[in-house]
N, C-alpha and C. Protein backbone atom coordinates (compact mmCIF):
# COMPACT_ATOMS: atom_id res chain seq x y z
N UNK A 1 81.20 -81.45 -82.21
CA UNK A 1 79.92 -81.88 -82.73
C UNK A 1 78.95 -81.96 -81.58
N UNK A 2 77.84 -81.34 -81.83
CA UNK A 2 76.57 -81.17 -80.39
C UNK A 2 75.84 -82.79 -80.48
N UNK A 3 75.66 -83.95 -79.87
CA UNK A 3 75.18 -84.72 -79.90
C UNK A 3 74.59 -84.76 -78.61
N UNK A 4 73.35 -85.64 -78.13
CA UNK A 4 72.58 -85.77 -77.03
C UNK A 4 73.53 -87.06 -76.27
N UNK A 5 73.93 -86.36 -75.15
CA UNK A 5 74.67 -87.31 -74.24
C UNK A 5 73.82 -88.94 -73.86
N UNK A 6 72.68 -88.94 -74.04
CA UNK A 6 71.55 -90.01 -73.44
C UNK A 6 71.54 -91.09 -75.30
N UNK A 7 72.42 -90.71 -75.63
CA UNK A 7 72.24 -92.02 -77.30
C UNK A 7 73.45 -92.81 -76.82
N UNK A 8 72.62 -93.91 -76.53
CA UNK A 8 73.30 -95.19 -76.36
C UNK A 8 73.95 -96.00 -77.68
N UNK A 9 72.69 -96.00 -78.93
CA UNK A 9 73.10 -96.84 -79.84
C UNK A 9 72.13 -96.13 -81.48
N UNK A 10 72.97 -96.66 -82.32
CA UNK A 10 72.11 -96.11 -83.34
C UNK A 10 70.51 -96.30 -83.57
N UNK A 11 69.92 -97.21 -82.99
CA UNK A 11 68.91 -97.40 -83.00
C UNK A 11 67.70 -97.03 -81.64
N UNK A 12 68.39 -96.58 -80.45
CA UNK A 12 67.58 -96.31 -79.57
C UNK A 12 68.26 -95.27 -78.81
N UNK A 13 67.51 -94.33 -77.88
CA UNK A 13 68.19 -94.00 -76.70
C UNK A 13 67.71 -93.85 -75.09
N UNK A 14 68.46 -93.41 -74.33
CA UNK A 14 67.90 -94.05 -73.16
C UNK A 14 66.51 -93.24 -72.40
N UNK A 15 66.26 -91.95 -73.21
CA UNK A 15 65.65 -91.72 -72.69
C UNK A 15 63.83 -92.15 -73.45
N UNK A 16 64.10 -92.90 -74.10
CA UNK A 16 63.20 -93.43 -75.08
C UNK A 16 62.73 -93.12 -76.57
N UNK A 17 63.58 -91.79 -76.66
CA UNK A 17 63.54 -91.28 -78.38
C UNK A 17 63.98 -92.44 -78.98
N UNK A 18 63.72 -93.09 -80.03
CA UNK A 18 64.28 -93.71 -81.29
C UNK A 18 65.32 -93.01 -82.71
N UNK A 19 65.83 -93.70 -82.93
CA UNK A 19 66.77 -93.10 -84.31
C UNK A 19 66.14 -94.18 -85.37
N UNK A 20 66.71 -93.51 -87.10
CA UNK A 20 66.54 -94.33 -87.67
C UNK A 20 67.77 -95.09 -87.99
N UNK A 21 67.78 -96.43 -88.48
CA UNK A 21 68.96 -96.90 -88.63
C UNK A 21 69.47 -96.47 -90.19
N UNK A 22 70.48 -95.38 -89.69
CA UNK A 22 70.89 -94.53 -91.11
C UNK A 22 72.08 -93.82 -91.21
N UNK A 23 72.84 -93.69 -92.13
CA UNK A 23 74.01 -93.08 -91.64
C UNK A 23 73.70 -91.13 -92.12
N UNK A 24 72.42 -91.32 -92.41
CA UNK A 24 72.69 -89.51 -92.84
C UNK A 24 72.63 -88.86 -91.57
N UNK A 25 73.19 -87.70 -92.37
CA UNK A 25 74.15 -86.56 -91.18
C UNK A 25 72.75 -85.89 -89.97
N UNK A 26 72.11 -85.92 -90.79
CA UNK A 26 70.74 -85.55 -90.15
C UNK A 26 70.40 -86.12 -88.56
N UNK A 27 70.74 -87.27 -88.81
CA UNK A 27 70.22 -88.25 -87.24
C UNK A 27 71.08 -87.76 -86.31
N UNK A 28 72.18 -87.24 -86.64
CA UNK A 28 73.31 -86.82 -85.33
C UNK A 28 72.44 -85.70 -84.05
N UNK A 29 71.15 -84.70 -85.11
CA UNK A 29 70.74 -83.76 -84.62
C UNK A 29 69.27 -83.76 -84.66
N UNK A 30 68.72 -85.18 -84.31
CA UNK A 30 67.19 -85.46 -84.40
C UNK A 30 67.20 -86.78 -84.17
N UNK A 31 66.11 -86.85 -82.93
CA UNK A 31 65.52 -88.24 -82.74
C UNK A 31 64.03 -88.29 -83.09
N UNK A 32 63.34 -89.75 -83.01
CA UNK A 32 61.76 -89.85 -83.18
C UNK A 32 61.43 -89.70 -81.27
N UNK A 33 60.69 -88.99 -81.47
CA UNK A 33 60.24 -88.92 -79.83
C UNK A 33 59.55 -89.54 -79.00
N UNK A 34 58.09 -90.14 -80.21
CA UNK A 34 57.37 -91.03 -80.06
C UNK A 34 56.94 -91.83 -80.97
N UNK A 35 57.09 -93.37 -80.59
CA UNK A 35 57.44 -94.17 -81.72
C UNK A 35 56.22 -94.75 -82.37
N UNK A 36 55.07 -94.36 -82.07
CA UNK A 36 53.68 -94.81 -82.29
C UNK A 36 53.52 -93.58 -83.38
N UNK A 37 54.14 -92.39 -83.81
CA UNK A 37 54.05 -91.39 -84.68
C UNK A 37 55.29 -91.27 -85.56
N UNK A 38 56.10 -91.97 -86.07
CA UNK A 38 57.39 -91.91 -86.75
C UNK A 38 57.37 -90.72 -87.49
N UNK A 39 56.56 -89.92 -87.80
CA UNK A 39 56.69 -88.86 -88.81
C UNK A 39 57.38 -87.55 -87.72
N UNK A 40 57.36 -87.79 -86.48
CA UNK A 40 57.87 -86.82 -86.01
C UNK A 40 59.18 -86.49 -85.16
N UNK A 41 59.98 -85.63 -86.12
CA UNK A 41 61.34 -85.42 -85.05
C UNK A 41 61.53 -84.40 -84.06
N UNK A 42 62.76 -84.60 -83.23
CA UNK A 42 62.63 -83.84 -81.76
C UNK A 42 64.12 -83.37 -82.32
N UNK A 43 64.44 -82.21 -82.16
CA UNK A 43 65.73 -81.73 -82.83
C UNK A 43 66.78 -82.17 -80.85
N UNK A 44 67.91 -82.65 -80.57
CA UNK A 44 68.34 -82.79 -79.45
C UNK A 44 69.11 -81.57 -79.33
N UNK A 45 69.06 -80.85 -79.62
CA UNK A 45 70.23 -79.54 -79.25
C UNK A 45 69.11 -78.45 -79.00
N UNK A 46 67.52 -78.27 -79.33
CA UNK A 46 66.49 -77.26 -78.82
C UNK A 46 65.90 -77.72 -78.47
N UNK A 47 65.16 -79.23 -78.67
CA UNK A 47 64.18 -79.85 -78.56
C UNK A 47 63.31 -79.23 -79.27
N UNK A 48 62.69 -78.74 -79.90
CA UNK A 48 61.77 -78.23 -80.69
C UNK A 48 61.40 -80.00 -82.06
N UNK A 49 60.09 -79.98 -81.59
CA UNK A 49 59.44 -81.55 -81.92
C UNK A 49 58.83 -80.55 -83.48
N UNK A 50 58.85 -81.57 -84.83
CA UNK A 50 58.07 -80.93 -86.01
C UNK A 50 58.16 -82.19 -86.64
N UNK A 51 57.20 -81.73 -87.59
CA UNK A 51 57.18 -82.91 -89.00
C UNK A 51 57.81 -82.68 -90.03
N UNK A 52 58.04 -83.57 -91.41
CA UNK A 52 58.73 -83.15 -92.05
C UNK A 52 59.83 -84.01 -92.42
N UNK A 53 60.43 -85.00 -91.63
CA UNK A 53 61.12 -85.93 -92.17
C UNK A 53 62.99 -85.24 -92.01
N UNK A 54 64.06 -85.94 -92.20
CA UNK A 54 65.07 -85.61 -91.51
C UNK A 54 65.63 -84.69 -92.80
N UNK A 55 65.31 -84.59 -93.80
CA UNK A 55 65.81 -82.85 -94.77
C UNK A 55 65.12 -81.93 -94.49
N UNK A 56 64.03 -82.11 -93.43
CA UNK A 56 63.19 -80.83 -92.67
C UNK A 56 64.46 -80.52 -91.39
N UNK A 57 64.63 -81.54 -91.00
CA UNK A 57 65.31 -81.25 -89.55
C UNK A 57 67.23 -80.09 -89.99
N UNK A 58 67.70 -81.27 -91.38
CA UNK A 58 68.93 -80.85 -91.67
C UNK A 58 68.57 -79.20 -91.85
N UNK A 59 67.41 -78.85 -92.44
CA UNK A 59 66.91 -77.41 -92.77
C UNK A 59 67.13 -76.74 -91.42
N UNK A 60 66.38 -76.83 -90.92
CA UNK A 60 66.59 -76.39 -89.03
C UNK A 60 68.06 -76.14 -88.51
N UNK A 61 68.70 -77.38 -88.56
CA UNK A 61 70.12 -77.16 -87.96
C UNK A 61 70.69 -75.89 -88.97
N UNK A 62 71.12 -75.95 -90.06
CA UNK A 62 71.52 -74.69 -91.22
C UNK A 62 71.21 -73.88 -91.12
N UNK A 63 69.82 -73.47 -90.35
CA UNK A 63 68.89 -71.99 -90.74
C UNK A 63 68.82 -71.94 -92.12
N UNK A 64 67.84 -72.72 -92.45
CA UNK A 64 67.32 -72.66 -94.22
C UNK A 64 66.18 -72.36 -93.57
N UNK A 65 65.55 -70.86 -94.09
CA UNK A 65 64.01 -70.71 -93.28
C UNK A 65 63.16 -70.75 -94.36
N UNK A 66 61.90 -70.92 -94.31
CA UNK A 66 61.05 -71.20 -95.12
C UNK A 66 60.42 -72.42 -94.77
N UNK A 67 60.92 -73.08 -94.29
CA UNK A 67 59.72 -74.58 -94.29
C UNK A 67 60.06 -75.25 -92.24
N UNK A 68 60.83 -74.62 -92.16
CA UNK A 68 61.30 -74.14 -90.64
C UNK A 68 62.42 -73.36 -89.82
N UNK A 69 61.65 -73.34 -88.60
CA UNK A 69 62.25 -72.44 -88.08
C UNK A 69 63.82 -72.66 -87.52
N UNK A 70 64.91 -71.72 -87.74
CA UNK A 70 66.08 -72.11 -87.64
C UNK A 70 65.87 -72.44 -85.63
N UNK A 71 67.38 -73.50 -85.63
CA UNK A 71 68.15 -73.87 -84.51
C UNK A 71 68.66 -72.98 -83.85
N UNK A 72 68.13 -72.45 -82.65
CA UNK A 72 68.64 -71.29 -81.76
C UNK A 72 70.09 -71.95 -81.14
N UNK A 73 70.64 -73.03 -81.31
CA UNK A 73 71.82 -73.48 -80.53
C UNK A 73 72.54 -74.48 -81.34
N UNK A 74 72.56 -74.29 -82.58
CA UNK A 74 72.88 -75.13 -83.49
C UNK A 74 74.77 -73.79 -84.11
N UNK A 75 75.63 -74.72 -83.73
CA UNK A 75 76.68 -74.22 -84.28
C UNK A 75 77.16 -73.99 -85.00
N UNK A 76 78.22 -72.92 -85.75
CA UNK A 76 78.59 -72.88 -87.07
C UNK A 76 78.72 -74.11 -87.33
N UNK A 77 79.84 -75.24 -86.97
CA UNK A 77 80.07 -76.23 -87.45
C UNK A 77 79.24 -76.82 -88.10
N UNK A 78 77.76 -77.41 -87.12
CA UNK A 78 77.02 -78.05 -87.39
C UNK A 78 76.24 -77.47 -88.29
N UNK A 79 76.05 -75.98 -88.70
CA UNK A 79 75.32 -75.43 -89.64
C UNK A 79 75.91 -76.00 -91.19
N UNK A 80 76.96 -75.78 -91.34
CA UNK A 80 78.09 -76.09 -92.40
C UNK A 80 77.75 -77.31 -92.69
N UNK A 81 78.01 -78.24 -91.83
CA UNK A 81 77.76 -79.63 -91.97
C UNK A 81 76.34 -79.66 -92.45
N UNK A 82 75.36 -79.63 -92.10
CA UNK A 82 74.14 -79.82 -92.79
C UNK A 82 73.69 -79.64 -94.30
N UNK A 83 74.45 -78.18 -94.18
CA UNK A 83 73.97 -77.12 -95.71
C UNK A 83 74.73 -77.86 -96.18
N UNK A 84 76.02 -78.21 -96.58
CA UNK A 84 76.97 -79.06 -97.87
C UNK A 84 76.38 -80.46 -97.96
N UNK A 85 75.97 -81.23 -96.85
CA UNK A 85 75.04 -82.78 -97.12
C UNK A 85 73.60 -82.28 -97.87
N UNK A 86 73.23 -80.89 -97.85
CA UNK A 86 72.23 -80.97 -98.65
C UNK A 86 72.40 -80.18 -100.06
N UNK A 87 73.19 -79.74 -100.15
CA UNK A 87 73.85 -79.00 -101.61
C UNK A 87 74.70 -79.98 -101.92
N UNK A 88 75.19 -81.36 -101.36
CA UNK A 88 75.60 -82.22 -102.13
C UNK A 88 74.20 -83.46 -102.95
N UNK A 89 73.11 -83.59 -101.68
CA UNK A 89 72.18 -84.06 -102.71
C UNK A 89 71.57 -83.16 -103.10
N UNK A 90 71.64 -82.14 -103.36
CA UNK A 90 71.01 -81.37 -105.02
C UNK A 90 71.74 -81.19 -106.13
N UNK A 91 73.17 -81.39 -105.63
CA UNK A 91 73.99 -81.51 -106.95
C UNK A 91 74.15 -83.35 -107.48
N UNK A 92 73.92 -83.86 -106.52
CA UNK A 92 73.16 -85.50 -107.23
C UNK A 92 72.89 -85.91 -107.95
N UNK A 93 71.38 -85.22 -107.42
CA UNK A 93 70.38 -85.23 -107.84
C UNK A 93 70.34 -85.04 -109.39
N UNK A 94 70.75 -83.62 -109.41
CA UNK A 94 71.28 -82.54 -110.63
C UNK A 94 71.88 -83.41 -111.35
N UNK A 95 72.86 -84.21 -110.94
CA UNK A 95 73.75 -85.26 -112.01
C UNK A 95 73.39 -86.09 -112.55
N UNK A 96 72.44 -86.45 -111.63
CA UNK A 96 71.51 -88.03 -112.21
C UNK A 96 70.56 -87.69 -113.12
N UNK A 97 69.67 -86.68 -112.77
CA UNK A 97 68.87 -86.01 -114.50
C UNK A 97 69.42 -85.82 -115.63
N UNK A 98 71.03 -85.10 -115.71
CA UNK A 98 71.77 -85.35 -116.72
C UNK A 98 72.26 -86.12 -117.45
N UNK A 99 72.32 -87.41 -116.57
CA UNK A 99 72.82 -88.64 -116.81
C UNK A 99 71.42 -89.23 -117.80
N UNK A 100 70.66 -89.09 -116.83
CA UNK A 100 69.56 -89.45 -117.59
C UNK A 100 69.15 -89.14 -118.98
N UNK A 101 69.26 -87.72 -119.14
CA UNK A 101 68.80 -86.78 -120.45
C UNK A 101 70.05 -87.31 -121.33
N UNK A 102 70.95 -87.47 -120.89
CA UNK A 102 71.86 -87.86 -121.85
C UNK A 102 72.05 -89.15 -122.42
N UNK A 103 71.47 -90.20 -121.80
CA UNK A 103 71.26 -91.82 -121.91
C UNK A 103 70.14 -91.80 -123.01
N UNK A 104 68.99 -90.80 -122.80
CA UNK A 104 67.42 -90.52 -123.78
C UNK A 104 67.39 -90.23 -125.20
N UNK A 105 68.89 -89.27 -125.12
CA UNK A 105 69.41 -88.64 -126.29
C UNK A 105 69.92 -89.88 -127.31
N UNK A 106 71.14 -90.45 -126.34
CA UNK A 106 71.57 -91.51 -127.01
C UNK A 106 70.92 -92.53 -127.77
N UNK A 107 69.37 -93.28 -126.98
CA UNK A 107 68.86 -94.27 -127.17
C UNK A 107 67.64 -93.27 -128.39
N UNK A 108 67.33 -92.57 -128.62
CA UNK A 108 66.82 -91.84 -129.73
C UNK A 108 67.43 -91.66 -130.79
N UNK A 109 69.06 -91.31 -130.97
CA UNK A 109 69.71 -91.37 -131.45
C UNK A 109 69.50 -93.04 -132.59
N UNK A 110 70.28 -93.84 -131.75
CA UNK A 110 70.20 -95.39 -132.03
C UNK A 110 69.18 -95.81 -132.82
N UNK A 111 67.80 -95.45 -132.49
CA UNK A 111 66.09 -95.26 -132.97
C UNK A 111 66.26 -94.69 -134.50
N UNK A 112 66.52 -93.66 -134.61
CA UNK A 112 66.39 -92.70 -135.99
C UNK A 112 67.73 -93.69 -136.69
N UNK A 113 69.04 -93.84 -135.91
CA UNK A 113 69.91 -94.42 -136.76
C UNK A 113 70.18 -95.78 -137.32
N UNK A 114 68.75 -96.78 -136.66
CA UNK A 114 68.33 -97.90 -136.83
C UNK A 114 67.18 -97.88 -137.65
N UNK A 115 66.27 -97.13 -137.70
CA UNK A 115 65.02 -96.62 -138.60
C UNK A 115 65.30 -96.41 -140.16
N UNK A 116 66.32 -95.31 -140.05
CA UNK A 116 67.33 -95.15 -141.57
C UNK A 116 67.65 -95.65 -141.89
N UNK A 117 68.12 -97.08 -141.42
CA UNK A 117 69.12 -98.35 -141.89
C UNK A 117 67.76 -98.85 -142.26
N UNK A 118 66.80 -99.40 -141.70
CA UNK A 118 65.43 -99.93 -141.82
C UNK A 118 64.95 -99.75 -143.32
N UNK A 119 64.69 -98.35 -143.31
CA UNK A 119 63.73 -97.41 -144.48
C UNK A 119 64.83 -97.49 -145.93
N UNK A 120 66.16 -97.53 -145.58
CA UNK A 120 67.49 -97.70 -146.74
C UNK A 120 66.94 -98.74 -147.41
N UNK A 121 67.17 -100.00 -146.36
CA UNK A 121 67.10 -101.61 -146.92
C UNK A 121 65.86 -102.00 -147.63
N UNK A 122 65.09 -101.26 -146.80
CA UNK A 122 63.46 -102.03 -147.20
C UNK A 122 62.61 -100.71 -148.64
N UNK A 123 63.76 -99.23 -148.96
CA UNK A 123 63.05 -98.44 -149.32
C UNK A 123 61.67 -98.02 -148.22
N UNK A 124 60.91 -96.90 -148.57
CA UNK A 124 60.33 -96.05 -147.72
C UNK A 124 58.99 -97.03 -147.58
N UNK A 125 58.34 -96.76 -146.60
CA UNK A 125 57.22 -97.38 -146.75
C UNK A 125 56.07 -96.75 -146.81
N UNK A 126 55.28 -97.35 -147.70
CA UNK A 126 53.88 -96.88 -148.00
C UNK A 126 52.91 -96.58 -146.53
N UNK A 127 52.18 -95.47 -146.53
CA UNK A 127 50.45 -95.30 -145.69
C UNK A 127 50.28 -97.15 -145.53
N UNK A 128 49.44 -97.33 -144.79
CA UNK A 128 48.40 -98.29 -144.86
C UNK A 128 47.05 -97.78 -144.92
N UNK A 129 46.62 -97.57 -145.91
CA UNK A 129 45.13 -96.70 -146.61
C UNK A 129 44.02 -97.65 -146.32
N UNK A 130 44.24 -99.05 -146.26
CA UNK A 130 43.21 -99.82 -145.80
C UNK A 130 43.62 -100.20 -144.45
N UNK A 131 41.81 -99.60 -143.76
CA UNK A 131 42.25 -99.91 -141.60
C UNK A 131 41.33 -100.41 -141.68
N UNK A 132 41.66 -100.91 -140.12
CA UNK A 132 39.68 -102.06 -139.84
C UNK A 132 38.73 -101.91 -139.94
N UNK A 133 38.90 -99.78 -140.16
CA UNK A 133 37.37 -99.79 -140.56
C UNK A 133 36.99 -100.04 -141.89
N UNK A 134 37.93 -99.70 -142.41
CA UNK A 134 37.57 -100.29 -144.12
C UNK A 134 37.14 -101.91 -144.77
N UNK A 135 37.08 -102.47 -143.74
CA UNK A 135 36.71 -103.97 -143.94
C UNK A 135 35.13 -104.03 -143.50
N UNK A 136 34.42 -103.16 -143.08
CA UNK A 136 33.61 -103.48 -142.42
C UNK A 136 32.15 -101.98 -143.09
N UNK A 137 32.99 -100.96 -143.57
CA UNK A 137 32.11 -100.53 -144.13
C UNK A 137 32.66 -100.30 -146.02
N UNK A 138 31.18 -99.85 -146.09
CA UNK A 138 30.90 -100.41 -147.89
C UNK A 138 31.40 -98.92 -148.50
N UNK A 139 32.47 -99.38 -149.99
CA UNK A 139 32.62 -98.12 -150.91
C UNK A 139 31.48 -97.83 -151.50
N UNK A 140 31.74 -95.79 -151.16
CA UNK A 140 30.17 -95.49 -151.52
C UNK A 140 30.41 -95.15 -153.02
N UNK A 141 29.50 -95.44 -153.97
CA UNK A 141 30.21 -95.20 -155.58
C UNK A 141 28.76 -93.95 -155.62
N UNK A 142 29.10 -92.92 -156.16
CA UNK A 142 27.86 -91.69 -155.72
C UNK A 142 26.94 -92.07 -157.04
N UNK A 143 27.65 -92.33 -158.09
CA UNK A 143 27.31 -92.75 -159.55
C UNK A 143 25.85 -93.57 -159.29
N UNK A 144 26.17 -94.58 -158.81
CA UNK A 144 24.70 -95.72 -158.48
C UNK A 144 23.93 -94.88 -157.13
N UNK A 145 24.03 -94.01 -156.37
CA UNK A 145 23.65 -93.50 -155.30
C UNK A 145 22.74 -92.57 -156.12
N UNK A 146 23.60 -91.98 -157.47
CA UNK A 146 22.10 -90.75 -157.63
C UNK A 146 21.32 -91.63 -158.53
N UNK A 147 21.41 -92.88 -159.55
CA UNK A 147 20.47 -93.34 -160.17
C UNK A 147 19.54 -94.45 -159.61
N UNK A 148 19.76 -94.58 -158.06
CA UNK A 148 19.14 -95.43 -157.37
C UNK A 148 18.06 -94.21 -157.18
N UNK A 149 18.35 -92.68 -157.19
CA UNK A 149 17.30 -91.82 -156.74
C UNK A 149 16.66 -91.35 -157.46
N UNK A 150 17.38 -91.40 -159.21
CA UNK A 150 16.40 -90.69 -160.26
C UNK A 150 15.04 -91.99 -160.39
N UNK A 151 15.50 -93.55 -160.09
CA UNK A 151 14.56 -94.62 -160.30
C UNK A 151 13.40 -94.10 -159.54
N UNK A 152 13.82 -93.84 -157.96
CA UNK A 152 12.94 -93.92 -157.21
C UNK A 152 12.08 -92.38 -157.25
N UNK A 153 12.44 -91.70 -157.94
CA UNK A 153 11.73 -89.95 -158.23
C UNK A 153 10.59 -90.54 -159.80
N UNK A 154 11.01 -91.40 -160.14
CA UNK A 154 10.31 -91.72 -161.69
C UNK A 154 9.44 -92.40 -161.23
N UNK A 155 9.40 -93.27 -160.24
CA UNK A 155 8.66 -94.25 -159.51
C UNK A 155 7.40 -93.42 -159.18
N UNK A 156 7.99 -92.56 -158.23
CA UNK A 156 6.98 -91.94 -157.70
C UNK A 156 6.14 -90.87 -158.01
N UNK A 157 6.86 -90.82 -159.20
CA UNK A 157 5.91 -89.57 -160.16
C UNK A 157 4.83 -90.44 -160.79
N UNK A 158 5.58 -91.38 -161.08
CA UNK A 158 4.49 -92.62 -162.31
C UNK A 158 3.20 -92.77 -161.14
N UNK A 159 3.46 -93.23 -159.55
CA UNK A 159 2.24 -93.93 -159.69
C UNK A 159 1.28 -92.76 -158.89
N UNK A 160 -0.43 -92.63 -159.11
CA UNK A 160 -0.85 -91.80 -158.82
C UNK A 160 -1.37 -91.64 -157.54
């Protein structure tokens, strides 16, 4: 395993890079360089400093290219090691959405099969045809609407 001879402890090293306190596989092959910028790691086997956070760095050690540039001194071993810690959290990941979709199913399930029991006991239930706006405005009856207008057409013919 390639580690930087100068890491004293999980949290510091001597030449002043910082680690995070973490057990992912990632930190074995990246320190923070400068601690006033935490967003940035220093890979210890090229030194090559980037942003990106330590599944940028695990990318690097593997040669996953696309979001960076592979580890010119990064070993099979350590390549291996990286790529399976990160194809194990995407298959996780992957599990936990399933888990999820399948918990959604269930509790929908429960919903419709509690609803039916509901709609059985109580029979179906009616619309509610009267809403708040119906309290507040007036039924129009058209019947009195046109003889309110033949009054007022007679009215106004009558006077001269």
């Amino acid at each position: 395993m390639a580690c930087n001879a100068s890491t004293t402890s999980i949290g510091s090293t001597t030449t002043g890079a910082h680690k995070r306190n973490s057990n992912d596989v990632g930190w074995e092959y990246g320190v923070i360089p400068d601690k006033s910028n935490m967003d940035r790691l220093k890979c210890t086997l090229c030194g090559k400093v980037f942003g990106g956070g330590i599944f940028r760095m695990k990318q690097h050690i593997a040669h996953m290219t696309g979001n960076v540039s592979s580890c010119p001194k990064s070993k099979k071993y350590d390549q291996l090691k990286c790529l399976n810690n990160i194809n194990r959290g995407k298959l996780k990941k992957k599990a936990k959405k399933v888990h999820i979709k399948d918990l959604r199913v269930e509790v929908r399930q429960e919903l419709d099969d509690s609803m039916d029991e509901l709609e059985n006991s109580l029979g179906s239930m009616a619309p509610n045809v009267i809403g708040p706006m119906d309290n507040f405005a007036n039924i129009i009856n058209h019947e009195e609407i046109v003889k309110a207008e033949r009054e007022k057409m007679l009215i106004l013919t009558i006077l001269p």
